[in-house]
Protein backbone atom coordinates (compact mmCIF):
# COMPACT_ATOMS: atom_id res chain seq x y z
CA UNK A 1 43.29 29.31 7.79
CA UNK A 2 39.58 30.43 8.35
CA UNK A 3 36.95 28.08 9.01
CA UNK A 4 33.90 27.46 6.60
CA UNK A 5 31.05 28.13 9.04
CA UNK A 6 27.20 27.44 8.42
CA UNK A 7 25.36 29.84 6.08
CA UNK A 8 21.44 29.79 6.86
CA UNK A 9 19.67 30.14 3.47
CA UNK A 10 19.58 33.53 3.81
CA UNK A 11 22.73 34.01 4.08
CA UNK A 12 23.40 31.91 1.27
CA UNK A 13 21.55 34.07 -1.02
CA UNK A 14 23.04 36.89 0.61
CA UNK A 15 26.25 36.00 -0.63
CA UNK A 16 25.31 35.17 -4.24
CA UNK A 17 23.46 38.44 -4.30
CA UNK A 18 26.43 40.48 -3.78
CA UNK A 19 28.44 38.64 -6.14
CA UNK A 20 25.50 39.94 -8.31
CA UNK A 21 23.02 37.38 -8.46
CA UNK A 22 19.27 38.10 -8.91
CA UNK A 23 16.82 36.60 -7.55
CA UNK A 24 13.23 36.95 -9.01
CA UNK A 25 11.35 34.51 -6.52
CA UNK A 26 13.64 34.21 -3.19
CA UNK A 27 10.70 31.68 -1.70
CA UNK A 28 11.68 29.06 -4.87
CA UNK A 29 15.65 29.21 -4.35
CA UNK A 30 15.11 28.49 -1.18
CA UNK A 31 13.16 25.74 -1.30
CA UNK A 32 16.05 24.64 -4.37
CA UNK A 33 18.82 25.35 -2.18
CA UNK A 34 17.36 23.21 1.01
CA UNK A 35 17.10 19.90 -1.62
CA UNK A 36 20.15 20.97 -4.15
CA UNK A 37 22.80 22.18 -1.59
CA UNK A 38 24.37 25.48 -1.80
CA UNK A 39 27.70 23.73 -2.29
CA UNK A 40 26.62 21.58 -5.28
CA UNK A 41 24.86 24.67 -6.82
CA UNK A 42 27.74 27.17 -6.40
CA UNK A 43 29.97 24.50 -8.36
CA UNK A 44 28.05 25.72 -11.59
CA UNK A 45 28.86 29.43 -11.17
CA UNK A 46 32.02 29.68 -13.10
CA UNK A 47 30.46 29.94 -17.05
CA UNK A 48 28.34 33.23 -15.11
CA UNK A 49 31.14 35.05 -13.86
CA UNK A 50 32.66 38.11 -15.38
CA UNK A 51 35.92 36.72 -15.20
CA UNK A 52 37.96 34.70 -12.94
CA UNK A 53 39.60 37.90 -11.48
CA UNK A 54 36.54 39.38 -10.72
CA UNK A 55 35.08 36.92 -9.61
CA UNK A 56 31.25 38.63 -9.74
CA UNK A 57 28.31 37.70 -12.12
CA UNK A 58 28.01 38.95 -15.35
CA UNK A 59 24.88 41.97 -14.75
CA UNK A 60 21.36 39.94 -15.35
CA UNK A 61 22.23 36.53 -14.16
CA UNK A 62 19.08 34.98 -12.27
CA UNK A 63 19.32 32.15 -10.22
CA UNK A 64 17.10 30.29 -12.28
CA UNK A 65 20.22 30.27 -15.04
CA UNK A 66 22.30 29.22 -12.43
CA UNK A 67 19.77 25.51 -11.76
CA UNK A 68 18.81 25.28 -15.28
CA UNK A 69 22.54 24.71 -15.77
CA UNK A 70 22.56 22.89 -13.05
CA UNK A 71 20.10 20.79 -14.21
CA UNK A 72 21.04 20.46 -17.57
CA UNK A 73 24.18 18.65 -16.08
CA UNK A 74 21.84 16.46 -13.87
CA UNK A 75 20.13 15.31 -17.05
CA UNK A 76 23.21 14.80 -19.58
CA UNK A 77 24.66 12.88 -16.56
CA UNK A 78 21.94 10.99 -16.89
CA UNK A 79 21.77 10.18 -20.63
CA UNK A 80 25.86 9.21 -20.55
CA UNK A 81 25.05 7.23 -17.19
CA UNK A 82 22.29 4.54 -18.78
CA UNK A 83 24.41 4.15 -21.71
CA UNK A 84 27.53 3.44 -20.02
CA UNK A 85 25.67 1.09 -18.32
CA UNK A 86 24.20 -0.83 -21.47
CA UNK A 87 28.65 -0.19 -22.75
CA UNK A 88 29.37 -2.28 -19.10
CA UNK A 89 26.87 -4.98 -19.75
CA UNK A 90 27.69 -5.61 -23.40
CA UNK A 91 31.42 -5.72 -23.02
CA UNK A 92 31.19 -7.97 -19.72
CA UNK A 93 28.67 -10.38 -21.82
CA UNK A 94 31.28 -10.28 -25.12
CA UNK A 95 34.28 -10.88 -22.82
CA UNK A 96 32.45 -14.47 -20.59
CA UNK A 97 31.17 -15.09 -23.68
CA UNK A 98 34.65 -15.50 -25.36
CA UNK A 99 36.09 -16.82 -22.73
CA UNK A 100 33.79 -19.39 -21.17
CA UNK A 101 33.95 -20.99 -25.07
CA UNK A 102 37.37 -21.22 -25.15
CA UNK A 103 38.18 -22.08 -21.22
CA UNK A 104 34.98 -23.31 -19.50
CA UNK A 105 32.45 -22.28 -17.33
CA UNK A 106 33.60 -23.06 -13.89
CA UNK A 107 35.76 -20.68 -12.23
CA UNK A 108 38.29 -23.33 -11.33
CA UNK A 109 38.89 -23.55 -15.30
CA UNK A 110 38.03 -19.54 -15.73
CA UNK A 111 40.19 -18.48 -13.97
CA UNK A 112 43.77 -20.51 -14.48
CA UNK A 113 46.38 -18.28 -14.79
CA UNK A 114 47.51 -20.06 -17.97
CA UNK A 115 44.21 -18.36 -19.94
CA UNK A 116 45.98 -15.01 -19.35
CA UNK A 117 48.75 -13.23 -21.04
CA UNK A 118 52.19 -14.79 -20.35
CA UNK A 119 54.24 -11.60 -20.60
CA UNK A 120 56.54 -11.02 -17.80
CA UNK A 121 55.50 -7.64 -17.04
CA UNK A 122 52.07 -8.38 -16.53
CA UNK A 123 52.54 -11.57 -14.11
CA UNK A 124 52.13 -9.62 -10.81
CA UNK A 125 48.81 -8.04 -12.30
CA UNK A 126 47.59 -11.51 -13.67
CA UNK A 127 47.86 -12.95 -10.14
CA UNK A 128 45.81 -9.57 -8.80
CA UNK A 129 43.60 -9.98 -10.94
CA UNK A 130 42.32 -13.50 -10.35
CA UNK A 131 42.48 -13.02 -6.70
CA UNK A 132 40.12 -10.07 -6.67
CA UNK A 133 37.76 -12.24 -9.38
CA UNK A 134 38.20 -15.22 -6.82
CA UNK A 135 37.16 -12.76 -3.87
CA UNK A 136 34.10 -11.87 -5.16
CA UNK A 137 33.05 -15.04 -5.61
CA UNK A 138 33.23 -16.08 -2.11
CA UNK A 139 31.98 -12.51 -1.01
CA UNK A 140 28.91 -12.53 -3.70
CA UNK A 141 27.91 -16.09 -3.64
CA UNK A 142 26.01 -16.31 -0.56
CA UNK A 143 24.92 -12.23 -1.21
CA UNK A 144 23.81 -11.90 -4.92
CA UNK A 145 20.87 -14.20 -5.51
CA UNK A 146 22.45 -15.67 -9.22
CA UNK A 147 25.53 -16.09 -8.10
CA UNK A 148 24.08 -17.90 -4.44
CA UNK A 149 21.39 -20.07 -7.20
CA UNK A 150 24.61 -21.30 -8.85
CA UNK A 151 26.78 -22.33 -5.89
CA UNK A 152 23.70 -23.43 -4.01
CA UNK A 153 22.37 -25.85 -6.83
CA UNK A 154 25.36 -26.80 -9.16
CA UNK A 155 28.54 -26.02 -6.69
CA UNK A 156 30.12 -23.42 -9.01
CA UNK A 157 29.63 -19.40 -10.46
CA UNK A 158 30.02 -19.29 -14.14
CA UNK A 159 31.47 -16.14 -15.59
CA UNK A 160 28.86 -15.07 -17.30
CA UNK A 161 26.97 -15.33 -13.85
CA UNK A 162 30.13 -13.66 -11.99
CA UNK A 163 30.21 -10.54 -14.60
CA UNK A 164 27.24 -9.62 -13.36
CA UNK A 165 29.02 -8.33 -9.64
CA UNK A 166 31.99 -7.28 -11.31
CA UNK A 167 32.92 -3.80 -11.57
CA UNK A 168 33.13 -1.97 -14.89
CA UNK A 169 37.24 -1.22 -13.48
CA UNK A 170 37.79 -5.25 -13.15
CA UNK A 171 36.45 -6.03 -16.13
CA UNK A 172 38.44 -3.20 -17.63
CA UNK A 173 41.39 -4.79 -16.09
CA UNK A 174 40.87 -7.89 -17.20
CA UNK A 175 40.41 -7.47 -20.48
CA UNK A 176 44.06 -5.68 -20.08
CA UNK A 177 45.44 -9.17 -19.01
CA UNK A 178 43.98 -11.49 -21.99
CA UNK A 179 45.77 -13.23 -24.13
CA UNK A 180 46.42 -11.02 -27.77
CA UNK A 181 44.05 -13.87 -29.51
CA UNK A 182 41.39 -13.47 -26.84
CA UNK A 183 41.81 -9.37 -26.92
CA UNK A 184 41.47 -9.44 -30.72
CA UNK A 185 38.59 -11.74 -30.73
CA UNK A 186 36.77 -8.84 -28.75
CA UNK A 187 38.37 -5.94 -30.39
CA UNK A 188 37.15 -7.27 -33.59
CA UNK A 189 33.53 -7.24 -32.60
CA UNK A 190 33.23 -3.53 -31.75
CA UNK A 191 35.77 -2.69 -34.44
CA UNK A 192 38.12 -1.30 -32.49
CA UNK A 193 41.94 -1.85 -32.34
CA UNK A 194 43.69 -3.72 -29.25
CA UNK A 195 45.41 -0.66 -27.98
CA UNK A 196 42.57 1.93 -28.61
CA UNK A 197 39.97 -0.77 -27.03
CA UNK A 198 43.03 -0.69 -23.54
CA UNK A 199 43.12 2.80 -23.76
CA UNK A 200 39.17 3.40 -23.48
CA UNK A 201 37.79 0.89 -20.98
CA UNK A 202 39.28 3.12 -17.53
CA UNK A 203 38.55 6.00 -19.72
CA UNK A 204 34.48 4.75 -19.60
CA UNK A 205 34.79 3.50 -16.23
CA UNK A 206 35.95 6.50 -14.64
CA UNK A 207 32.97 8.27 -16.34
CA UNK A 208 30.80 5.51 -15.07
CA UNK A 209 32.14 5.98 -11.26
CA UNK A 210 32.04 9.62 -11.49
CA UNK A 211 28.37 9.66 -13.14
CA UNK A 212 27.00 7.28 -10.43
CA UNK A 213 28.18 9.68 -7.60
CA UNK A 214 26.55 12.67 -9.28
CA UNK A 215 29.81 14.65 -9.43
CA UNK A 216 29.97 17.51 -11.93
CA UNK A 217 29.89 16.01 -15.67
CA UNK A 218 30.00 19.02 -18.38
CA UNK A 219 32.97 20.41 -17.85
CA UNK A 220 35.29 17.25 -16.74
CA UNK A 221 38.52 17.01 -18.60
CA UNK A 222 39.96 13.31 -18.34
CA UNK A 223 44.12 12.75 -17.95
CA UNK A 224 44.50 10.65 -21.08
CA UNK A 225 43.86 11.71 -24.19
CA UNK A 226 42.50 9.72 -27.15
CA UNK A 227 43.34 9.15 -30.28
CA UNK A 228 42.36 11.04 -33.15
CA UNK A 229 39.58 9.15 -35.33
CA UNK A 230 38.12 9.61 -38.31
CA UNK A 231 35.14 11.35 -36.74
CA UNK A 232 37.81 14.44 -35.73
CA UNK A 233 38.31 14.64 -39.06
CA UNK A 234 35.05 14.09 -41.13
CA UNK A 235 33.41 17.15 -38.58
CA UNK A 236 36.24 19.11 -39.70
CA UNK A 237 37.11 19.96 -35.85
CA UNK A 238 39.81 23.03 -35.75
CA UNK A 239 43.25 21.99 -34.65
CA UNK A 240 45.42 24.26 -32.85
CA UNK A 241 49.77 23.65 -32.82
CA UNK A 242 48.56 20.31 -35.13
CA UNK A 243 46.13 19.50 -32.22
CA UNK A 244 42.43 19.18 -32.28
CA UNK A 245 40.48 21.63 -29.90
CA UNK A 246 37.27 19.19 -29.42
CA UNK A 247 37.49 16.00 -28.58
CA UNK A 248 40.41 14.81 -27.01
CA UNK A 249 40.10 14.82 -23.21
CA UNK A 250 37.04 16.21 -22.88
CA UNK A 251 32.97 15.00 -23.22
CA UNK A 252 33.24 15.30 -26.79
CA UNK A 253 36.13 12.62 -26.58
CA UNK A 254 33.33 10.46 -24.27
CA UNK A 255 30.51 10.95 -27.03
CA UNK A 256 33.36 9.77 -30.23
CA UNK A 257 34.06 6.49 -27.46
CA UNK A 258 30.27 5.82 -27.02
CA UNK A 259 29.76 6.13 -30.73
CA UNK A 260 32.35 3.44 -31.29
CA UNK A 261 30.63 1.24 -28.17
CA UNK A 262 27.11 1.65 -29.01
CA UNK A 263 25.35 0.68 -31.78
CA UNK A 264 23.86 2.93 -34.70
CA UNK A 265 20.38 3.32 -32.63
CA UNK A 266 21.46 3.32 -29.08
CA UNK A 267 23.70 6.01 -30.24
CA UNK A 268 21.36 8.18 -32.25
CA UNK A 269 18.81 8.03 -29.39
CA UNK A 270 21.56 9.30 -26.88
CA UNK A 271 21.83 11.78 -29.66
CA UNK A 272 18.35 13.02 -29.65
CA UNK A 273 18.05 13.26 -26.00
CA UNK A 274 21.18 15.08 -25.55
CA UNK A 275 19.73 17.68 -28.57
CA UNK A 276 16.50 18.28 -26.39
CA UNK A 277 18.28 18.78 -23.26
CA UNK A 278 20.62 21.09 -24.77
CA UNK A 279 17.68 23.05 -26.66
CA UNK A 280 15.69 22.87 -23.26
CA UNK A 281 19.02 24.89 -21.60
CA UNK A 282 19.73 27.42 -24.66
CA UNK A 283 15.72 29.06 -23.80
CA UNK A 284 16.38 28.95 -20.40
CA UNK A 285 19.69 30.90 -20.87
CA UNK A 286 19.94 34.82 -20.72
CA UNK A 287 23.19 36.44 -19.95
CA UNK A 288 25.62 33.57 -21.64
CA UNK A 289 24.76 32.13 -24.92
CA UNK A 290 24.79 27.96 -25.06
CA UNK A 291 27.99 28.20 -27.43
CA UNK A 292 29.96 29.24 -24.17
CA UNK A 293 28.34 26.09 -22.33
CA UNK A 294 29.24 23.63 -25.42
CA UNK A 295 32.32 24.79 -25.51
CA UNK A 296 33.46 24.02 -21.82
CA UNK A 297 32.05 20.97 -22.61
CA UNK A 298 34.29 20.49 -25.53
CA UNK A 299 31.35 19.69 -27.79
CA UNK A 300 32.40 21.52 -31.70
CA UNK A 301 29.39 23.39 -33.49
CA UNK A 302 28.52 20.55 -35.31
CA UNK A 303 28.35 17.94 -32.81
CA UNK A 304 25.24 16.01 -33.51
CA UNK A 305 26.25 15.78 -36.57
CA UNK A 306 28.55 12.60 -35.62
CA UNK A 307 25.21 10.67 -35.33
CA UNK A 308 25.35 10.79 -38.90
CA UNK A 309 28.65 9.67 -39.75
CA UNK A 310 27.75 5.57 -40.17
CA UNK A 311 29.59 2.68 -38.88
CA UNK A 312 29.97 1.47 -42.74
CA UNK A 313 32.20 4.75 -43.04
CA UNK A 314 34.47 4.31 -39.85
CA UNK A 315 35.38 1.03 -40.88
C-alpha cells in the first residue's frame, strides 16, 4: 500500500489541473487551499467529474465552481445546524416540562426508575439511561454555571436545568424510555405519532453531530428511512418500484422532519435562506446545471414548495 505523502500547494493544483481543472487566478486558490484544506475541497469534486470511470473533470470546470460548491455546503450546513439547534432546545424544554409536572423537580424524584417504561425489554436501557443522566449531574454541577447555581444554593439540579448539558442523543434516548402516556403527551404537541416521533429524534441528532463537525452535508444519505407523509404526496414526488425517489433517506427527508419540528415561520425562514443560497450557487455554476446538485441532494423540483403546504393540512 502506498503512502499519502505531502503535496505543497503547487502540487496540489498540479494534480487538479491534470484531472482538468482550470484555474483562472492560481494566487486566490492558493490562498483558499492554505485555509480550506485540499482534502476538504477535493471531497466536493465528484458532481464535476466526467464520470466515475474517468475520473477527470468535465472540460470548463474552474476552481471557483469547485468552492462555490463548497461553500454552498458550508452555508446550508449552516441553516440546518441553527435550526436543529432551536428542534434540540424545544424538545428538551417539552420533555422536563412534562415530566417535572408529573414527577418533580429534583433529580432524586426525576429520575426513579418507576417514571420510565416498565417493559421488559427496555429495563437494561432504563437503568443506562439514568446512570448517564445521574453522571452528568455530578460531572456538570460544579462545571456548568446553572447547574453549579442550583446545587450550590438549593442542593439539587432540576431537569429543566439538567437539559440544558444533555446531549441531543440522551434526550433522544430518553424520550425512547418514557412511559406511552408521557410519549403521547409529547407526540401530541408536535403532532406527530409515537413511533414516527422514535424514529426521527437519532435521525436529527445524527444530523446535529455531523453538522457541528463540519462534515460534508449535501449529499449524506442516512441508514433509516422515513416514512412516507403527506408532503411526498401533495409535491407529487415520482416513485420508482412503488418507492419515492426524494425524500426518504436523504436531505429532502431532513427538510419534511424539520417541517414537522419547526413551526410555520421558523420553517419558512429556513426556507428562504436555503432559496438564496441555492440561487447564489446556480450563477456561480458553469459546466453542471444546479438540477444535478439538487438532485444528489435529494431535493424534487418543487421543493420549496413544501413551505407552503400548512400545518392545518398535515393534520
Amino acid at each position: 500500500m502506498s503512502n499519502k505523502e505531502f503535496k505543497n500547494l503547487e502540487e496540489q493544483i498540479a494534480i487538479m489541473e491534470y484531472k482538468g481543472m482550470v484555474f483562472p487566478n492560481k494566487d486566490a486558490a492558493k490562498e483558499v487551499l492554505l485555509r480550506e484544506n485540499y482534502f476538504f475541497l477535493n471531497g466536493y469534486r465528484h458532481l464535476f467529474l466526467k464520470s466515475n470511470q474517468e475520473r477527470k473533470f468535465i472540460p470548463g470546470t474552474t476552481f471557483e465552481e469547485l468552492y462555490s460548491l463548497f461553500l454552498f455546503d458550508r452555508s446550508f450546513r449552516n441553516i440546518i445546524f441553527k435550526n436543529l439547534l432551536v428542534i434540540e432546545n424545544n424538545l428538551k424544554s417539552i420533555i422536563s416540562y412534562q415530566l417535572s409536572k408529573k414527577y418533580g423537580y429534583k433529580e432524586n424524584d426525576y429520575l426513579k426508575a418507576k417514571n420510565f417504561t416498565t417493559a421488559p425489554e427496555k429495563s437494561r436501557q432504563v437503568q443506562d439511561l439514568i446512570k448517564k443522566m445521574k453522571r452528568q449531574v455530578r460531572v456538570n454541577a460544579p462545571q456548568h454555571s446553572a447547574t453549579s447555581h442550583y446545587v450550590t444554593n438549593y442542593g439539587y439540579i432540576p431537569l429543566w436545568i439538567l437539559v440544558k448539558v444533555l446531549s441531543f442523543g440522551i434526550v433522544g434516548e430518553l424520550f425512547a424510555i418514557l412511559k406511552k402516556e408521557d410519549q403521547q403527551a409529547i407526540s401530541d404537541i408536535y403532532h406527530i405519532d409515537i413511533d414516527t416521533l422514535n424514529l426521527y429524534l437519532p435521525i436529527l441528532s445524527n444530523y446535529r453531530n455531523l453538522c457541528a463537525h463540519e462534515d460534508i452535508l449535501f449529499e449524506n444519505r442516512t441508514q433509516k428511512t422515513i416514512h412516507d407523509t403527506l408532503y411526498h404526496s401533495l409535491l407529487g414526488i415520482e416513485k420508482m418500484d412503488g418507492e419515492y425517489i426524494y425524500g426518504k433517506n436523504d436531505l429532502f427527508a431532513l427538510i419534511i422532519m424539520m417541517r414537522q419540528m419547526l413551526r410555520d415561520t421558523e420553517f419558512k425562514n429556513m426556507i428562504l435562506e436555503i432559496e438564496h443560497i441555492v440561487t447564489n450557487l446556480q450563477y456561480n455554476l458553469k459546466t453542471i446545471p444546479i438540477g444535478k446538485v439538487l438532485d444528489r441532494m435529494g431535493f424534487p423540483e418543487n421543493w420549496n414548495k413544501i413551505a407552503l403546504i400548512t400545518r392545518k393540512v398535515e393534520e
